[in-house]
Protein backbone atom coordinates (compact mmCIF):
# COMPACT_ATOMS: atom_id res chain seq x y z
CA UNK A 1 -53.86 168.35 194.73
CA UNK A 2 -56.42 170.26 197.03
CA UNK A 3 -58.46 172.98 195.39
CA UNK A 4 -57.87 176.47 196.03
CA UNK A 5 -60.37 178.82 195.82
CA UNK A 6 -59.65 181.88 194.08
CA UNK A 7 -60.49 185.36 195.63
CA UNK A 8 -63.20 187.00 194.14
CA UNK A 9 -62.89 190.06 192.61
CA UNK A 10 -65.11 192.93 191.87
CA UNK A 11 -65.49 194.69 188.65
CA UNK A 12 -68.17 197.27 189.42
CA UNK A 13 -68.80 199.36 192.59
CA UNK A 14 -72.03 201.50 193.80
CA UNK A 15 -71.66 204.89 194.59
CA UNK A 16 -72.73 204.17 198.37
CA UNK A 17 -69.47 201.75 198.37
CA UNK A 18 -67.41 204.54 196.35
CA UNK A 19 -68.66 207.15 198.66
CA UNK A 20 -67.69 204.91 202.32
CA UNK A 21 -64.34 204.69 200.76
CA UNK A 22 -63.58 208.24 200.60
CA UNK A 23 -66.03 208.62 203.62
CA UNK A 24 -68.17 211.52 201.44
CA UNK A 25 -71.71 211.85 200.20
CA UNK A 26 -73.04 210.07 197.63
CA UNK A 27 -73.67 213.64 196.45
CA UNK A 28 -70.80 214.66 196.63
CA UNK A 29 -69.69 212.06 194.27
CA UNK A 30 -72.80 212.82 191.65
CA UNK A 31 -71.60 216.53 191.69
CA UNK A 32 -67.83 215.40 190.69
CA UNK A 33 -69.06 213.32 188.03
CA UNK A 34 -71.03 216.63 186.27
CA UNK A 35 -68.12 218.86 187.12
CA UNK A 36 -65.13 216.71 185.57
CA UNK A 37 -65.34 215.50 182.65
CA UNK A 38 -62.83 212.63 183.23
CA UNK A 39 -65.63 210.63 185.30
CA UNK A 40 -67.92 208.76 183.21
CA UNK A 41 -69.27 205.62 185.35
CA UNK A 42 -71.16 203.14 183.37
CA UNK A 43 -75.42 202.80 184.27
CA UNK A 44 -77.10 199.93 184.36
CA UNK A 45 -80.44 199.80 182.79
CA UNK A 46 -82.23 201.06 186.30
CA UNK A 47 -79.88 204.07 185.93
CA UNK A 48 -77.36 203.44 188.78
CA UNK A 49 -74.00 204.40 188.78
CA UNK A 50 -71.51 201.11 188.77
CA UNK A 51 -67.74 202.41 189.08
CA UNK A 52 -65.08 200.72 187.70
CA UNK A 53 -61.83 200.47 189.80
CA UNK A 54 -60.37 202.83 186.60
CA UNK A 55 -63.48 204.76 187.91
CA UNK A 56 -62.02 205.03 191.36
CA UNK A 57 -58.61 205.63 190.65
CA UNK A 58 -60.14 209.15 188.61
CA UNK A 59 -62.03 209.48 191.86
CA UNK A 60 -58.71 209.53 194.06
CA UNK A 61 -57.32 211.50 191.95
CA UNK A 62 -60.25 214.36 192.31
CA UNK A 63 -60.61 213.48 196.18
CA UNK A 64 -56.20 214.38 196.64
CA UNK A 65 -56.49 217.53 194.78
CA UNK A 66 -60.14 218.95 196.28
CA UNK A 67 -59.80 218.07 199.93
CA UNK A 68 -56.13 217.01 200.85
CA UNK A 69 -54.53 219.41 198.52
CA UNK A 70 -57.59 222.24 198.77
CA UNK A 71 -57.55 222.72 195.31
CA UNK A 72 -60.58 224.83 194.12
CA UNK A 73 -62.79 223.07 191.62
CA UNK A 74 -61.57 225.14 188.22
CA UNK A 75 -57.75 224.52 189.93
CA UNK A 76 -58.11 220.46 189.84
CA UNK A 77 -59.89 220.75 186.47
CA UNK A 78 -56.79 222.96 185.08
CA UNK A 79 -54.41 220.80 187.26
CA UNK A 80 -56.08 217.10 185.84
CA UNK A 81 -56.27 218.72 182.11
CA UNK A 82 -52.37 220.30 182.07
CA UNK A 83 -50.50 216.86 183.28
CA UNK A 84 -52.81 213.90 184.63
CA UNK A 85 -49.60 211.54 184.36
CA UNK A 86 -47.49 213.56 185.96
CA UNK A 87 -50.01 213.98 188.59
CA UNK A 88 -50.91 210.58 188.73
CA UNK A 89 -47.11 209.60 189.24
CA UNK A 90 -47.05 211.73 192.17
CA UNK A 91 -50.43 210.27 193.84
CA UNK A 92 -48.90 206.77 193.59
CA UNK A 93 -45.48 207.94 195.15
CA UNK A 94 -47.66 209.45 197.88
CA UNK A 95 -49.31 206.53 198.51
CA UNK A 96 -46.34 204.70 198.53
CA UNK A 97 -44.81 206.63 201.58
CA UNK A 98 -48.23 206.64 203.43
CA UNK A 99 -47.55 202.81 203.57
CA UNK A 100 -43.98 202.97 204.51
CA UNK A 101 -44.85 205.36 206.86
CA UNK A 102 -47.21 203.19 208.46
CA UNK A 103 -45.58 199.97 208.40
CA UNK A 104 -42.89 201.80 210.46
CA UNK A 105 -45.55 202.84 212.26
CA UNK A 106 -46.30 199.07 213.10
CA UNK A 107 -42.54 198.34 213.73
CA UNK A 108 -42.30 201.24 216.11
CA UNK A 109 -45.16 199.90 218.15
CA UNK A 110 -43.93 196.00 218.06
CA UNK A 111 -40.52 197.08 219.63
């Protein structure tokens, strides 16, 4: 039987790599992290930030309210504090279309 190499997987993430994923500032991350208090990345012992991809997800989260939504800071802090799995539920539906969308997308420009 051949061997397979197995994909490997990250478990922690700079904040440069966080920050090109949302295409922000690393700034603009550090000020998130000391506004909500949902975001608590782990440091390693030279201080750096190393997010988890549960670190991330909080991250989307903050990014869909703040700049696709244009929620004002207190507004995402009342909206993630009322109903985060509510909110959460709705962020992964959202996503969900965004890739049906664009695998139509695709199809439409295959035909």
């Amino acid at each position: 039987m051949p061997y397979i190499e197995k994909e490997i997987e990250k478990i922690y993430f700079t904040i440069g790599e966080v920050a090109d994923k949302f295409d922000v500032a690393t700034s603009l991350i550090r000020f998130w992290e000391s506004e909500f208090s949902i975001l608590h990345p782990k440091k390693n012992k030279k201080g750096n930030r190393q997010y988890t991809k549960a670190d991330i997800e909080k991250l989307k989260l903050i990014y869909h309210l703040v700049k696709e939504r244009g929620f004002t800071l207190a507004g995402a802090k009342e909206m993630i504090k009322k109903n985060p799995e509510e909110l959460q539920s709705k962020m992964d539906a959202i996503e969900s279309l965004k890739s049906v969308r664009q695998f139509l997308l695709d199809l439409k420009d295959q035909l």
